[in-house]
PDB file of N, CA and C in Angstrom:
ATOM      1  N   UNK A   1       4.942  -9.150  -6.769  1.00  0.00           N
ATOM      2  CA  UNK A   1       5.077  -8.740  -5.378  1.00  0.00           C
ATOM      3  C   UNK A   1       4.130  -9.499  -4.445  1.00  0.00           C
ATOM      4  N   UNK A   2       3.232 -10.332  -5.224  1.00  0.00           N
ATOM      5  CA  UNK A   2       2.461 -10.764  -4.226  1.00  0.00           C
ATOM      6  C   UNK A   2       3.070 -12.262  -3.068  1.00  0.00           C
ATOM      7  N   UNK A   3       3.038 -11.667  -1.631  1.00  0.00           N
ATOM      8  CA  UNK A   3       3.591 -12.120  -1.016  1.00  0.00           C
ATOM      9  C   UNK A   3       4.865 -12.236  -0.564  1.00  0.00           C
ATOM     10  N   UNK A   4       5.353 -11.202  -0.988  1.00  0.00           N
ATOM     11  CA  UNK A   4       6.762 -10.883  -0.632  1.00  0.00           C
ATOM     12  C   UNK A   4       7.323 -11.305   0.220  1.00  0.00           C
ATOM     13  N   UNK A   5       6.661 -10.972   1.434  1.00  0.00           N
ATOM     14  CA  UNK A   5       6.775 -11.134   2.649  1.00  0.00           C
ATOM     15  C   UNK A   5       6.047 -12.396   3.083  1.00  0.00           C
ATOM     16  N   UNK A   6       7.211 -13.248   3.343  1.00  0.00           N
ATOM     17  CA  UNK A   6       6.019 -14.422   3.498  1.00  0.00           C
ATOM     18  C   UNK A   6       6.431 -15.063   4.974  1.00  0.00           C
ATOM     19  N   UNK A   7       6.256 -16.183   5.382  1.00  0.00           N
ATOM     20  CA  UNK A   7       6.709 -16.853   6.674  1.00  0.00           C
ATOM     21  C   UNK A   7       8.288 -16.965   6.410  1.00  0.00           C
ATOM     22  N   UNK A   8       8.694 -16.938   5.275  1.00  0.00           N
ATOM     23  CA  UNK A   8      10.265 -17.282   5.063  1.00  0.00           C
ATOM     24  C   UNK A   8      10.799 -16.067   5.624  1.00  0.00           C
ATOM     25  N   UNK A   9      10.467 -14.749   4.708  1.00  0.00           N
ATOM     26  CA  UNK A   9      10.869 -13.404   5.258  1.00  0.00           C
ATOM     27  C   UNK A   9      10.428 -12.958   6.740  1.00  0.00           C
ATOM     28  N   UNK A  10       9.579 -13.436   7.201  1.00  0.00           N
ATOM     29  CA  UNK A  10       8.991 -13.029   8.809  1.00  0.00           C
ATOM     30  C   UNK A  10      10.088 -13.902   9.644  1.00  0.00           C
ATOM     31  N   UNK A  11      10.469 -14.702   9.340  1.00  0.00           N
ATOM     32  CA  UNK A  11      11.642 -15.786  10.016  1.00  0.00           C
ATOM     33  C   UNK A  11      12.595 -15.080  10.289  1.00  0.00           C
ATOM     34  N   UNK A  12      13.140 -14.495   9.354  1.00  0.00           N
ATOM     35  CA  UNK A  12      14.469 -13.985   9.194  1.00  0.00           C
ATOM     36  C   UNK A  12      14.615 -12.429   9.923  1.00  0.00           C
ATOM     37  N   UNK A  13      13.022 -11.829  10.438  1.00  0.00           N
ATOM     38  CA  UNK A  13      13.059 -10.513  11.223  1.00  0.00           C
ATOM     39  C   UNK A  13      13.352 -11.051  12.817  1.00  0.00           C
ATOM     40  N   UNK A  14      14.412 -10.035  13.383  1.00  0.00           N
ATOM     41  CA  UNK A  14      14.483 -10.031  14.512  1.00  0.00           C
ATOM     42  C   UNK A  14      13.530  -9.828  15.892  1.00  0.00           C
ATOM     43  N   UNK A  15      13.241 -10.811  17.086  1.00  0.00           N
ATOM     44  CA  UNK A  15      12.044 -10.575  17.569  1.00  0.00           C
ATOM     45  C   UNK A  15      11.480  -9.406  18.255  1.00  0.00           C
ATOM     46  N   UNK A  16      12.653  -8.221  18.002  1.00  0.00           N
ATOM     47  CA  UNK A  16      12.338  -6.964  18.588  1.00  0.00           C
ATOM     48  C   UNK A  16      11.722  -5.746  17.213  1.00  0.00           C
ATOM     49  N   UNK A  17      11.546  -7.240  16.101  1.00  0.00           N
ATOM     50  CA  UNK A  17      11.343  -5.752  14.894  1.00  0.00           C
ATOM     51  C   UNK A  17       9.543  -5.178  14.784  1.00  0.00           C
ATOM     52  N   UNK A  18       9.611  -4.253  13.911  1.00  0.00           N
ATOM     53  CA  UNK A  18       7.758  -4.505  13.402  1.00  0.00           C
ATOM     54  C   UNK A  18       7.839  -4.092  12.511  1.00  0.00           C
ATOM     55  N   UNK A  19       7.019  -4.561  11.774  1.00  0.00           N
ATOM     56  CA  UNK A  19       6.641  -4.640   9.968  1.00  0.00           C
ATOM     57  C   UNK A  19       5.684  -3.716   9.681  1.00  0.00           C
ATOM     58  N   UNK A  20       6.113  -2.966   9.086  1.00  0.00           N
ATOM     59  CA  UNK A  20       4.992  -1.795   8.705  1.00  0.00           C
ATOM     60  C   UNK A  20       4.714  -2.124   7.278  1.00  0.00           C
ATOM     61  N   UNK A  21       3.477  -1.893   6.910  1.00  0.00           N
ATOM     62  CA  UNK A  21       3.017  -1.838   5.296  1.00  0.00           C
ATOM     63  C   UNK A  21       2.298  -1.008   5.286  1.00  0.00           C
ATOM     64  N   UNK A  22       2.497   0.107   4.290  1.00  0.00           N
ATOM     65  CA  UNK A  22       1.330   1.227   3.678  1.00  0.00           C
ATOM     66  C   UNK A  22       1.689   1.191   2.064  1.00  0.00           C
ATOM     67  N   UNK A  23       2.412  -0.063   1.361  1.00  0.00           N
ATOM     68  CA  UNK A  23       2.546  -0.125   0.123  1.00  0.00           C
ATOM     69  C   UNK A  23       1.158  -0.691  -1.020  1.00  0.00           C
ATOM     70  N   UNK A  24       1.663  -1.744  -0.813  1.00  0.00           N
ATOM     71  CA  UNK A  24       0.695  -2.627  -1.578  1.00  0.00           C
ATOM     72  C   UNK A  24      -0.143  -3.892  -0.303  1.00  0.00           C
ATOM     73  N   UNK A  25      -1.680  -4.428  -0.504  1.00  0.00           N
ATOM     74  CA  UNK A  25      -1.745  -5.098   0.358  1.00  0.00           C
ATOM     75  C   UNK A  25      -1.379  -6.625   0.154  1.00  0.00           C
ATOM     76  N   UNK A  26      -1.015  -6.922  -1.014  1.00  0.00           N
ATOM     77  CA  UNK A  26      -0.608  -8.346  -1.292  1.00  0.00           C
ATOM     78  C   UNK A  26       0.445  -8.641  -1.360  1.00  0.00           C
ATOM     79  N   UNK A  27       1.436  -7.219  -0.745  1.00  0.00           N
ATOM     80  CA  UNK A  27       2.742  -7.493  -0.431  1.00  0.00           C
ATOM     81  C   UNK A  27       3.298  -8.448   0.903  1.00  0.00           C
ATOM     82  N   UNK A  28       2.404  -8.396   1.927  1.00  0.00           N
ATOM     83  CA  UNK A  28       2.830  -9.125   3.104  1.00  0.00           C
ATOM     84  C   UNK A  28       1.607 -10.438   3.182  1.00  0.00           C
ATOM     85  N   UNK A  29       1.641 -11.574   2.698  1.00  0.00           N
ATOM     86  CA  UNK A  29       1.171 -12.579   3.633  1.00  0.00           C
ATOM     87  C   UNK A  29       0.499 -12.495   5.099  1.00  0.00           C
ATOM     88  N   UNK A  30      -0.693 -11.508   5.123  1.00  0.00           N
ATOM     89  CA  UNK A  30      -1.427 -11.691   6.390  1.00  0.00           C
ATOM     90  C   UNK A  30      -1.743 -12.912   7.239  1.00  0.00           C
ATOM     91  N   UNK A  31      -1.872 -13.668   6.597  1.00  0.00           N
ATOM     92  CA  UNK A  31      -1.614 -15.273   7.311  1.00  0.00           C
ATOM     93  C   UNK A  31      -0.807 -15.650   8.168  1.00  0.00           C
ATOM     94  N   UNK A  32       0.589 -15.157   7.699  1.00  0.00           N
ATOM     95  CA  UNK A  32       1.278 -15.764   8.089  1.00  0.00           C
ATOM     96  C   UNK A  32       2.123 -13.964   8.898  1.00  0.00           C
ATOM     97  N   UNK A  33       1.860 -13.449   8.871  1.00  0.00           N
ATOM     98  CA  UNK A  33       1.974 -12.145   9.637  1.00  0.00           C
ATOM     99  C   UNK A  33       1.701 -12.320  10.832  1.00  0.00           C
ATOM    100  N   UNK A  34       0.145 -13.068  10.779  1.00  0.00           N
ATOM    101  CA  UNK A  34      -0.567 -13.186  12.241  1.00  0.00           C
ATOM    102  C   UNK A  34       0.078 -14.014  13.038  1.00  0.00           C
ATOM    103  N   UNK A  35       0.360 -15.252  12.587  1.00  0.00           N
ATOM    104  CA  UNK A  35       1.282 -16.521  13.480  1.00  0.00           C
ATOM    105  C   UNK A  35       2.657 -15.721  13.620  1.00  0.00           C
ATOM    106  N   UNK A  36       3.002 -14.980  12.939  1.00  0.00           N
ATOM    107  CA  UNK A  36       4.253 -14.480  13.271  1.00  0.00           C
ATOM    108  C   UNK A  36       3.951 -13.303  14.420  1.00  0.00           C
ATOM    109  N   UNK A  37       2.625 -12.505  14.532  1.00  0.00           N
ATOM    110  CA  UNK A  37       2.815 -12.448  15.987  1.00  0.00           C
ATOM    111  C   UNK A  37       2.449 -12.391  16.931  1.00  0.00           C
ATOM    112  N   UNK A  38       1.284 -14.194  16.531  1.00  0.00           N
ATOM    113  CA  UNK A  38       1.085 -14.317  17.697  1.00  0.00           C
ATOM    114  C   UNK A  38       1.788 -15.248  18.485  1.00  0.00           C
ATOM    115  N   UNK A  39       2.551 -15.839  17.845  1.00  0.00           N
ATOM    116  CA  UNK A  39       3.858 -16.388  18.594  1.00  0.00           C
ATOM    117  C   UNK A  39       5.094 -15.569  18.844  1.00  0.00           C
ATOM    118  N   UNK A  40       4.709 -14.141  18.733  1.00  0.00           N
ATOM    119  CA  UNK A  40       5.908 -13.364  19.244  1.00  0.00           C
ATOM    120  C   UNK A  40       6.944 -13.672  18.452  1.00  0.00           C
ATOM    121  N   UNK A  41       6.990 -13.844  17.408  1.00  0.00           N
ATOM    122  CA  UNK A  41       8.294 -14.235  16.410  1.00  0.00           C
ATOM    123  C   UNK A  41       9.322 -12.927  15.643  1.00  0.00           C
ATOM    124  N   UNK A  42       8.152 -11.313  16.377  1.00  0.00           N
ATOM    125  CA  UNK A  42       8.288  -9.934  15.606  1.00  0.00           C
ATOM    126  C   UNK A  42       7.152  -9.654  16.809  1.00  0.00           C
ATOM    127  N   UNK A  43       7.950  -8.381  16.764  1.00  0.00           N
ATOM    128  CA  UNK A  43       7.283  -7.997  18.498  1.00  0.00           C
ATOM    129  C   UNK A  43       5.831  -6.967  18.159  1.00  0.00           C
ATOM    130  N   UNK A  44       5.620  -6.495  16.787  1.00  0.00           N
ATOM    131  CA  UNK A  44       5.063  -6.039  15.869  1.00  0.00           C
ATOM    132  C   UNK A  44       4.557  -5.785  14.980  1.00  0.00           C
ATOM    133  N   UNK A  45       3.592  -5.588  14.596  1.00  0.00           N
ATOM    134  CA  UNK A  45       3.382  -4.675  12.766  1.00  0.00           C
ATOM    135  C   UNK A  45       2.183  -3.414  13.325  1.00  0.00           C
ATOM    136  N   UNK A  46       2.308  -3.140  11.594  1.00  0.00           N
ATOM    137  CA  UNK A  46       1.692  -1.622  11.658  1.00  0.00           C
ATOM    138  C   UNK A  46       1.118  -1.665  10.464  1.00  0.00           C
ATOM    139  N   UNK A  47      -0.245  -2.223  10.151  1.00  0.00           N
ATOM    140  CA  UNK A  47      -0.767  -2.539   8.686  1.00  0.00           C
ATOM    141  C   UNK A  47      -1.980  -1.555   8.421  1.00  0.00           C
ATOM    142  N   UNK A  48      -1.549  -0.725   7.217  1.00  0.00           N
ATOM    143  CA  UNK A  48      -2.832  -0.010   6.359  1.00  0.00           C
ATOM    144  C   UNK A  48      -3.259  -0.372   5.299  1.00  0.00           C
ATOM    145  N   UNK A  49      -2.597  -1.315   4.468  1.00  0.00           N
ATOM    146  CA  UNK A  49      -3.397  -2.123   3.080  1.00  0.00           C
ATOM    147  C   UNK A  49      -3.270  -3.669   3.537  1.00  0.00           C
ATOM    148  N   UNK A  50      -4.465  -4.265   2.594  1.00  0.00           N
ATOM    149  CA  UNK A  50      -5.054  -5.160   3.551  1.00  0.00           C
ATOM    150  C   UNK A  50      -4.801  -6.077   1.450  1.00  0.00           C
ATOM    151  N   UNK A  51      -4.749  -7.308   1.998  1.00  0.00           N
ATOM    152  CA  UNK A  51      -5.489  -7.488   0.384  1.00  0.00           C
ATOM    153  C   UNK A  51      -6.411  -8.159  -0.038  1.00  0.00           C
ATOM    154  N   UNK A  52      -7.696  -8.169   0.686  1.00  0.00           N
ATOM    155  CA  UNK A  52      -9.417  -7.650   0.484  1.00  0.00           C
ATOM    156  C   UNK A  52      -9.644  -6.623   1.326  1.00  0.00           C
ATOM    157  N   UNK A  53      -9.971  -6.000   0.710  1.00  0.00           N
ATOM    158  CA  UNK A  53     -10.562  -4.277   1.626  1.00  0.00           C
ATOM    159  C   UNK A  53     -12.309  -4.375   1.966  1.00  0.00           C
ATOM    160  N   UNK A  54     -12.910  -4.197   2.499  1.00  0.00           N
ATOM    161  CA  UNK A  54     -14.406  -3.703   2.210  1.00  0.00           C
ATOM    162  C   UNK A  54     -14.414  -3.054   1.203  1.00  0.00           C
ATOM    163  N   UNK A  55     -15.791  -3.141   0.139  1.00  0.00           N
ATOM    164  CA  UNK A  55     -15.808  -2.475  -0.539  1.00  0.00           C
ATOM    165  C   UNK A  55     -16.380  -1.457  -0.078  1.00  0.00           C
ATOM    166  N   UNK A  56     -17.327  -1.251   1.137  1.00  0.00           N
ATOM    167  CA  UNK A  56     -18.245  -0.087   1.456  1.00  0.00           C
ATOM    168  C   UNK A  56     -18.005  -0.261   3.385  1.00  0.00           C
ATOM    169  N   UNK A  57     -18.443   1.119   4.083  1.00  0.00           N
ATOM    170  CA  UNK A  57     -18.959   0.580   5.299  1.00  0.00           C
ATOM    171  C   UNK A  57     -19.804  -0.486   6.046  1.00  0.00           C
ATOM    172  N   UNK A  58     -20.432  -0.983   5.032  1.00  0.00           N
ATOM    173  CA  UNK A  58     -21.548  -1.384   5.097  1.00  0.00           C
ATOM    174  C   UNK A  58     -20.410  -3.617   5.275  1.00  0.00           C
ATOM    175  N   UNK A  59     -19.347  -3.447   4.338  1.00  0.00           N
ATOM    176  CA  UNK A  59     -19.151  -5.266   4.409  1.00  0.00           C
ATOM    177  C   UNK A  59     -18.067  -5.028   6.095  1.00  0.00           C
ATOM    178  N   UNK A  60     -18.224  -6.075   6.419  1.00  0.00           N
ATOM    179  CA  UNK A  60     -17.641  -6.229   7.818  1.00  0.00           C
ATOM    180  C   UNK A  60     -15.913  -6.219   6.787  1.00  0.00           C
ATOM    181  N   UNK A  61     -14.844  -6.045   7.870  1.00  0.00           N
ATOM    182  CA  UNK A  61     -13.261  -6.250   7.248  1.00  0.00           C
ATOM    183  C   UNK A  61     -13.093  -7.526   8.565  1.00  0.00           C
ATOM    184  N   UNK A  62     -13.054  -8.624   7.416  1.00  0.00           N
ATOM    185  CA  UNK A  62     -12.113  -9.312   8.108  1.00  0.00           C
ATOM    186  C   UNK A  62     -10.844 -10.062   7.609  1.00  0.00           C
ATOM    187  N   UNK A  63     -10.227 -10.112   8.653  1.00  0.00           N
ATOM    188  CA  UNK A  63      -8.689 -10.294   8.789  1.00  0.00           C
ATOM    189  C   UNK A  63      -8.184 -10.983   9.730  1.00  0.00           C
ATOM    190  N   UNK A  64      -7.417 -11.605   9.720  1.00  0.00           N
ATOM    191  CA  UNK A  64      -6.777 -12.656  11.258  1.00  0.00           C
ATOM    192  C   UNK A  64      -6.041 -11.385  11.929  1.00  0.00           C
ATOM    193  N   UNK A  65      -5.466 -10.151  11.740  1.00  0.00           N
ATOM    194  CA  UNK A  65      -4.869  -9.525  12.372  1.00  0.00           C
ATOM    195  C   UNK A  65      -5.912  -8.833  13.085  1.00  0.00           C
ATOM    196  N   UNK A  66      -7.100  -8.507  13.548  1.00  0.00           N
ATOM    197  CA  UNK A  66      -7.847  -7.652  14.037  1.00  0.00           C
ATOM    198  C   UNK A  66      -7.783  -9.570  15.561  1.00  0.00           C
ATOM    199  N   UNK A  67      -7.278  -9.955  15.195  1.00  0.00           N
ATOM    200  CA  UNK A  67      -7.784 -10.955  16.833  1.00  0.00           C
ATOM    201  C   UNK A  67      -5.830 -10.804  17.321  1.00  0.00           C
ATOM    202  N   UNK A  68      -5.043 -10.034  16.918  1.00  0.00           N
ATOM    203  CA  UNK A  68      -3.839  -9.800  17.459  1.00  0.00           C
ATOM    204  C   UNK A  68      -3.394  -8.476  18.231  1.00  0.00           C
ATOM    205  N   UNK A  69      -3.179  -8.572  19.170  1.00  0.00           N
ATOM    206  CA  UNK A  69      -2.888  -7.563  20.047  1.00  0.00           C
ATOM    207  C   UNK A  69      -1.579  -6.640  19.518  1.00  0.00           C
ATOM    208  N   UNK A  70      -0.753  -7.519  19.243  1.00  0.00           N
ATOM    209  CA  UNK A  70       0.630  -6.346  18.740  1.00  0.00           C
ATOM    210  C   UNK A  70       0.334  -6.157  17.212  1.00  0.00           C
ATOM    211  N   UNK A  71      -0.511  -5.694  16.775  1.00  0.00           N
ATOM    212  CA  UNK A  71      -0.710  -5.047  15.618  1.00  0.00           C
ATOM    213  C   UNK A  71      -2.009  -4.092  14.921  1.00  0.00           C
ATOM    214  N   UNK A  72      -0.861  -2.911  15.077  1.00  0.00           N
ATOM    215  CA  UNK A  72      -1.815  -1.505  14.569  1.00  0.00           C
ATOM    216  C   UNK A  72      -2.532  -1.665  13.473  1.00  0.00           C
ATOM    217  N   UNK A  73      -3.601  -1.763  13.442  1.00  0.00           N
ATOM    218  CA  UNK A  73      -4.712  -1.707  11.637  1.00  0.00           C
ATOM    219  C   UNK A  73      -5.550  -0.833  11.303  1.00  0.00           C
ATOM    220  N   UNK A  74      -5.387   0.178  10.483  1.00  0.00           N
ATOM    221  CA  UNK A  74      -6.047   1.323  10.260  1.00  0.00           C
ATOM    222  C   UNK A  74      -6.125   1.036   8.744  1.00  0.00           C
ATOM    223  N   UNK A  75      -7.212   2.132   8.201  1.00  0.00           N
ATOM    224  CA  UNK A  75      -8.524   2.074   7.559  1.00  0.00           C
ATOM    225  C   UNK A  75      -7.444   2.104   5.882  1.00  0.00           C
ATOM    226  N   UNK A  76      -6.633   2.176   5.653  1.00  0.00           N
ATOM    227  CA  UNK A  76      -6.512   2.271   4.732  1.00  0.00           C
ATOM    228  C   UNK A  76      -6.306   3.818   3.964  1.00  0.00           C
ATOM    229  N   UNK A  77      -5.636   4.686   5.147  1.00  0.00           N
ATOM    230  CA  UNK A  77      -5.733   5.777   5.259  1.00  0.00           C
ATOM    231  C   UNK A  77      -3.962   6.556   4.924  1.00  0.00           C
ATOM    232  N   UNK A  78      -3.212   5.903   5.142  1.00  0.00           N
ATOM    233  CA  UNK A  78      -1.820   6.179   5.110  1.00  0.00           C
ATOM    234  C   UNK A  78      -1.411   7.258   3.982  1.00  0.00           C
ATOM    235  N   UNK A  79      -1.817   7.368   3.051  1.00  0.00           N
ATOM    236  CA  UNK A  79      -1.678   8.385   2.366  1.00  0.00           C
ATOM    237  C   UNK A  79      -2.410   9.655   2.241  1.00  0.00           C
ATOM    238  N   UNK A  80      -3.363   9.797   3.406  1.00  0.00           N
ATOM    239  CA  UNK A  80      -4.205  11.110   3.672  1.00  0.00           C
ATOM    240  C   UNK A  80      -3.822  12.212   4.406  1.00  0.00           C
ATOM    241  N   UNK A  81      -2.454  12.247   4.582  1.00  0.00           N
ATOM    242  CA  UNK A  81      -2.014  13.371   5.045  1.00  0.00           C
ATOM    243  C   UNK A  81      -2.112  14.525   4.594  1.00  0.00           C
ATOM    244  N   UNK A  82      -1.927  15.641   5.258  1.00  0.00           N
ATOM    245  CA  UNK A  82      -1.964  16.851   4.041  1.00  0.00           C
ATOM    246  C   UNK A  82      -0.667  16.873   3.333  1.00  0.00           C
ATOM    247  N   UNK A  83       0.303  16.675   3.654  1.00  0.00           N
ATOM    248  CA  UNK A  83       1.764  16.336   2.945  1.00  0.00           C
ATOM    249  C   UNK A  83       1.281  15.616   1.858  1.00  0.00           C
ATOM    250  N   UNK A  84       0.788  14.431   1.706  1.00  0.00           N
ATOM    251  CA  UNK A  84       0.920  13.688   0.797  1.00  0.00           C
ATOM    252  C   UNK A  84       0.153  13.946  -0.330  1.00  0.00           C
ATOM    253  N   UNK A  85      -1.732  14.956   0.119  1.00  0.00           N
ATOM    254  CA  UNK A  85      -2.390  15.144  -0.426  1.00  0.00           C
ATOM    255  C   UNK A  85      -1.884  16.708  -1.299  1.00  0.00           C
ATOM    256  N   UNK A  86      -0.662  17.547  -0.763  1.00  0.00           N
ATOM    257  CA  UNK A  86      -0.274  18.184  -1.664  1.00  0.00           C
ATOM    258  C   UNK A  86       0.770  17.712  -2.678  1.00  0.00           C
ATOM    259  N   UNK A  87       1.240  16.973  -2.123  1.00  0.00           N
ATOM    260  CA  UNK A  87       2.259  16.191  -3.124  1.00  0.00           C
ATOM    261  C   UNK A  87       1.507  15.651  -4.324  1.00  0.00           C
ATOM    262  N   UNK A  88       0.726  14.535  -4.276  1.00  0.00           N
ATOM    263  CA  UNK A  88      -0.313  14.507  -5.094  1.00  0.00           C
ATOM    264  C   UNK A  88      -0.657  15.381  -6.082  1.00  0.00           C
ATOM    265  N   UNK A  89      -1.590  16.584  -5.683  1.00  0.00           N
ATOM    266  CA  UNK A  89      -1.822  17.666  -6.371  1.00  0.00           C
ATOM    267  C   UNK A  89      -0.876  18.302  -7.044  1.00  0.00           C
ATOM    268  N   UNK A  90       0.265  18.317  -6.869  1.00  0.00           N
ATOM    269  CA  UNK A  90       1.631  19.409  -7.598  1.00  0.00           C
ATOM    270  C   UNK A  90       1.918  17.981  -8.340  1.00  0.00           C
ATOM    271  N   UNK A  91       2.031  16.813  -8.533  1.00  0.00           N
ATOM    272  CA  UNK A  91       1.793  15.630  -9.292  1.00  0.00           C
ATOM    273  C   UNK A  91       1.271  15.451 -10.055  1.00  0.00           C
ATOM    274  N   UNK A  92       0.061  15.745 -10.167  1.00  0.00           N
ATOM    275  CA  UNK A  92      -0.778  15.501 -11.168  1.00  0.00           C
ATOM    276  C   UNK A  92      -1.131  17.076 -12.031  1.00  0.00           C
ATOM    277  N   UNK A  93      -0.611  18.053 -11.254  1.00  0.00           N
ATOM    278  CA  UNK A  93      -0.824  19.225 -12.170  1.00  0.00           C
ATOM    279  C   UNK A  93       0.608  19.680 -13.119  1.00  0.00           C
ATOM    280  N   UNK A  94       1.726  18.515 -12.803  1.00  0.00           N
ATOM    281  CA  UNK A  94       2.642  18.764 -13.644  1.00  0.00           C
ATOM    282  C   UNK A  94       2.570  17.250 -14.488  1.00  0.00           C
ATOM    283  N   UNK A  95       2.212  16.626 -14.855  1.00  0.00           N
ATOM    284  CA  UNK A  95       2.060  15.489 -15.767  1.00  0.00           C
ATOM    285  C   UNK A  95       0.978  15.888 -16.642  1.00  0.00           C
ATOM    286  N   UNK A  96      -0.057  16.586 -15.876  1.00  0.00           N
ATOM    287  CA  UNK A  96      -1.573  17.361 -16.851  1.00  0.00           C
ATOM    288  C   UNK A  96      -0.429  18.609 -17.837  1.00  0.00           C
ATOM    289  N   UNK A  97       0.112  19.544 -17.193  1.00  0.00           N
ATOM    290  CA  UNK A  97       1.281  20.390 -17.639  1.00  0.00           C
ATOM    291  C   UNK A  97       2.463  19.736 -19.209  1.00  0.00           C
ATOM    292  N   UNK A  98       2.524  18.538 -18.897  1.00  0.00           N
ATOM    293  CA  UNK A  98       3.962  18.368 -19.644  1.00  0.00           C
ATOM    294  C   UNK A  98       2.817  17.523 -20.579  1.00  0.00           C
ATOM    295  N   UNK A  99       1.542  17.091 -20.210  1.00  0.00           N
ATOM    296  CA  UNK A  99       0.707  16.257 -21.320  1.00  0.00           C
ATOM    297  C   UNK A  99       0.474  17.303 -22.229  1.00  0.00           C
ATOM    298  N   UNK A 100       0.322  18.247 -21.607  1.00  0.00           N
ATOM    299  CA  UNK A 100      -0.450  19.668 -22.747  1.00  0.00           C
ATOM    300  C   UNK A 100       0.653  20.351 -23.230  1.00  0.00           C
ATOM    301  N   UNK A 101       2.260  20.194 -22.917  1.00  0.00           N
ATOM    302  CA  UNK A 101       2.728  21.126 -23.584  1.00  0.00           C
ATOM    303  C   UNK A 101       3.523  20.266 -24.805  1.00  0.00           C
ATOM    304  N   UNK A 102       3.627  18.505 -24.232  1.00  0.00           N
ATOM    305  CA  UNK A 102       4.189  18.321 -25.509  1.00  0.00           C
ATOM    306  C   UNK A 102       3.770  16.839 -25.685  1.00  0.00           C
ATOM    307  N   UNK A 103       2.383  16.446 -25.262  1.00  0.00           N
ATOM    308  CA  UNK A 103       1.754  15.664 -25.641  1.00  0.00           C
ATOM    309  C   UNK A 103       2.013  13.709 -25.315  1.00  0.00           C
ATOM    310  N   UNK A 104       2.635  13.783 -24.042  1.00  0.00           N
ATOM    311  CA  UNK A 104       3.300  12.619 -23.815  1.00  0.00           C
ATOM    312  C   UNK A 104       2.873  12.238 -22.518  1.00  0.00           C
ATOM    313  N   UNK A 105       1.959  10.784 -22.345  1.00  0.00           N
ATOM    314  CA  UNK A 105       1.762   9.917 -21.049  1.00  0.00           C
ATOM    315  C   UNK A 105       2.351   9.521 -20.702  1.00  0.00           C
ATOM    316  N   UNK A 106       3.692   9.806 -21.225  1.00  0.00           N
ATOM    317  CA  UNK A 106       4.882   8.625 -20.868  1.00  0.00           C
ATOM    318  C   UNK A 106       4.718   8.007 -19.136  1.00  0.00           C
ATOM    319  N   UNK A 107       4.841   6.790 -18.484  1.00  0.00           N
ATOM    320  CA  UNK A 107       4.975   6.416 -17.200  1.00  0.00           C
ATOM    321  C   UNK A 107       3.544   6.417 -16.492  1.00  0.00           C
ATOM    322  N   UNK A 108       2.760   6.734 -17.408  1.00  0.00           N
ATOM    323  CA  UNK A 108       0.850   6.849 -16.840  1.00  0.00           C
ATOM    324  C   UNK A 108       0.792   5.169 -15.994  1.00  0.00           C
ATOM    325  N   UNK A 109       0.348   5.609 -14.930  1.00  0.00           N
ATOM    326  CA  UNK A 109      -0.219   4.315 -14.112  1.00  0.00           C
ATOM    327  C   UNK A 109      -1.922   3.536 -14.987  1.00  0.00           C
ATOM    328  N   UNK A 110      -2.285   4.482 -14.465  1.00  0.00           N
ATOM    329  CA  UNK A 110      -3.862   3.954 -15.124  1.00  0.00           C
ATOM    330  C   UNK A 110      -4.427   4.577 -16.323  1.00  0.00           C
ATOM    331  N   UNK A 111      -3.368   5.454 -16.717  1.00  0.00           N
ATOM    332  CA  UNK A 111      -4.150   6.229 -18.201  1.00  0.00           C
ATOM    333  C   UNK A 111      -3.385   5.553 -19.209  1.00  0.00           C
ATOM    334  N   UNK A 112      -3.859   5.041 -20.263  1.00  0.00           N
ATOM    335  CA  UNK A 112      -3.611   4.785 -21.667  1.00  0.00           C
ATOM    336  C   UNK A 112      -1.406   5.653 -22.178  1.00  0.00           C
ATOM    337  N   UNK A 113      -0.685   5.082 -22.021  1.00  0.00           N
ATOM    338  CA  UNK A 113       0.778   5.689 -22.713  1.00  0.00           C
ATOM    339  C   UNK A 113       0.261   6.422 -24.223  1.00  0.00           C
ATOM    340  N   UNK A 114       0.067   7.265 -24.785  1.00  0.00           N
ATOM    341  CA  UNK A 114      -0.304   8.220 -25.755  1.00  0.00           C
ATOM    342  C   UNK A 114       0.897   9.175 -26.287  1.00  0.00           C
ATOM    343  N   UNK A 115       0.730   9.730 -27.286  1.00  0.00           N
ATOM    344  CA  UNK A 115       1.522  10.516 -27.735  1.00  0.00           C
ATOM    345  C   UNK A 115       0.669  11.483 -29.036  1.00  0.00           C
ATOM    346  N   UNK A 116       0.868  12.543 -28.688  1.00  0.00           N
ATOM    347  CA  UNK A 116      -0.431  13.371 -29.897  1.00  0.00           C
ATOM    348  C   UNK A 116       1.012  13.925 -30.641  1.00  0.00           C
ATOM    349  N   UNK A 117       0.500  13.744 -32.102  1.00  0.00           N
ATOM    350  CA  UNK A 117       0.625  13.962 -33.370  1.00  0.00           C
ATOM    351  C   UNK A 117       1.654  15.564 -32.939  1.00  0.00           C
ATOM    352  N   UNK A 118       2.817  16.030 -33.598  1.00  0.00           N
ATOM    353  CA  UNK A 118       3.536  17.004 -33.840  1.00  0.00           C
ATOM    354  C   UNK A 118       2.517  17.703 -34.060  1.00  0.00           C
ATOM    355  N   UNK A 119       2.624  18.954 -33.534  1.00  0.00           N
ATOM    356  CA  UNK A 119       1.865  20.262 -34.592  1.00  0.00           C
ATOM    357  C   UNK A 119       3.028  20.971 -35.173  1.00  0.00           C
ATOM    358  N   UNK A 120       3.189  21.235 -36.134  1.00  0.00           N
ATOM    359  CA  UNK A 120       4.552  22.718 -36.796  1.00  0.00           C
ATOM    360  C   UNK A 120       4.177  23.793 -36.245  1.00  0.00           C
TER     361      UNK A 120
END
């Protein structure tokens, strides 16, 4: 996915569109995001993943999109809703649920795929 979105795909958006990303940040070509609008080529974007983040408050974020006027950039926050943060929670308390009742990671992002031993 990295770069999905590149100057080829920004070409092909209409100049009244805007590009939103709250997926992955190495999905859109920030580079070439920015020339796309700062030549008005996409009348827009709306970016929350970046792909270098700060690691702390403390490192400056930089980005060619913070010197562009038509584009929203927030912290990296897009999934902090309370919607999302209960979704989450009923998520992870039914995968903890189906791990304990019959012992299967099946589809685990960052945990180890496992399977515990039958009991009779």
């Amino acid at each position: 996915t990295q770069d999905m979105i590149s100057q080829e795909q920004l070409g092909w958006m209409k100049p009244e569109a805007v590009l939103i990303n709250a997926s992955r940040g190495s999905v859109v070509d920030i580079t070439a995001l920015a020339g796309a609008l700062q030549s008005k080529a996409i009348a827009g974007a709306a970016i929350d993943v970046y792909p270098q983040e700060p690691k702390s408050n403390a490192e400056e974020f930089i980005s060619p999109l913070r010197q562009v006027d038509n584009c929203i950039i927030t912290p990296h926050v897009g999934g902090s809703t309370m919607e999302a943060q209960e979704n989450i929670g009923v998520e992870v308390a039914e995968k903890l649920i189906k791990y304990s009742d019959n012992g299967s990671s099946f589809a685990s992002v960052n945990f180890p795929e496992v399977t515990l031993p039958a009991h009779p």
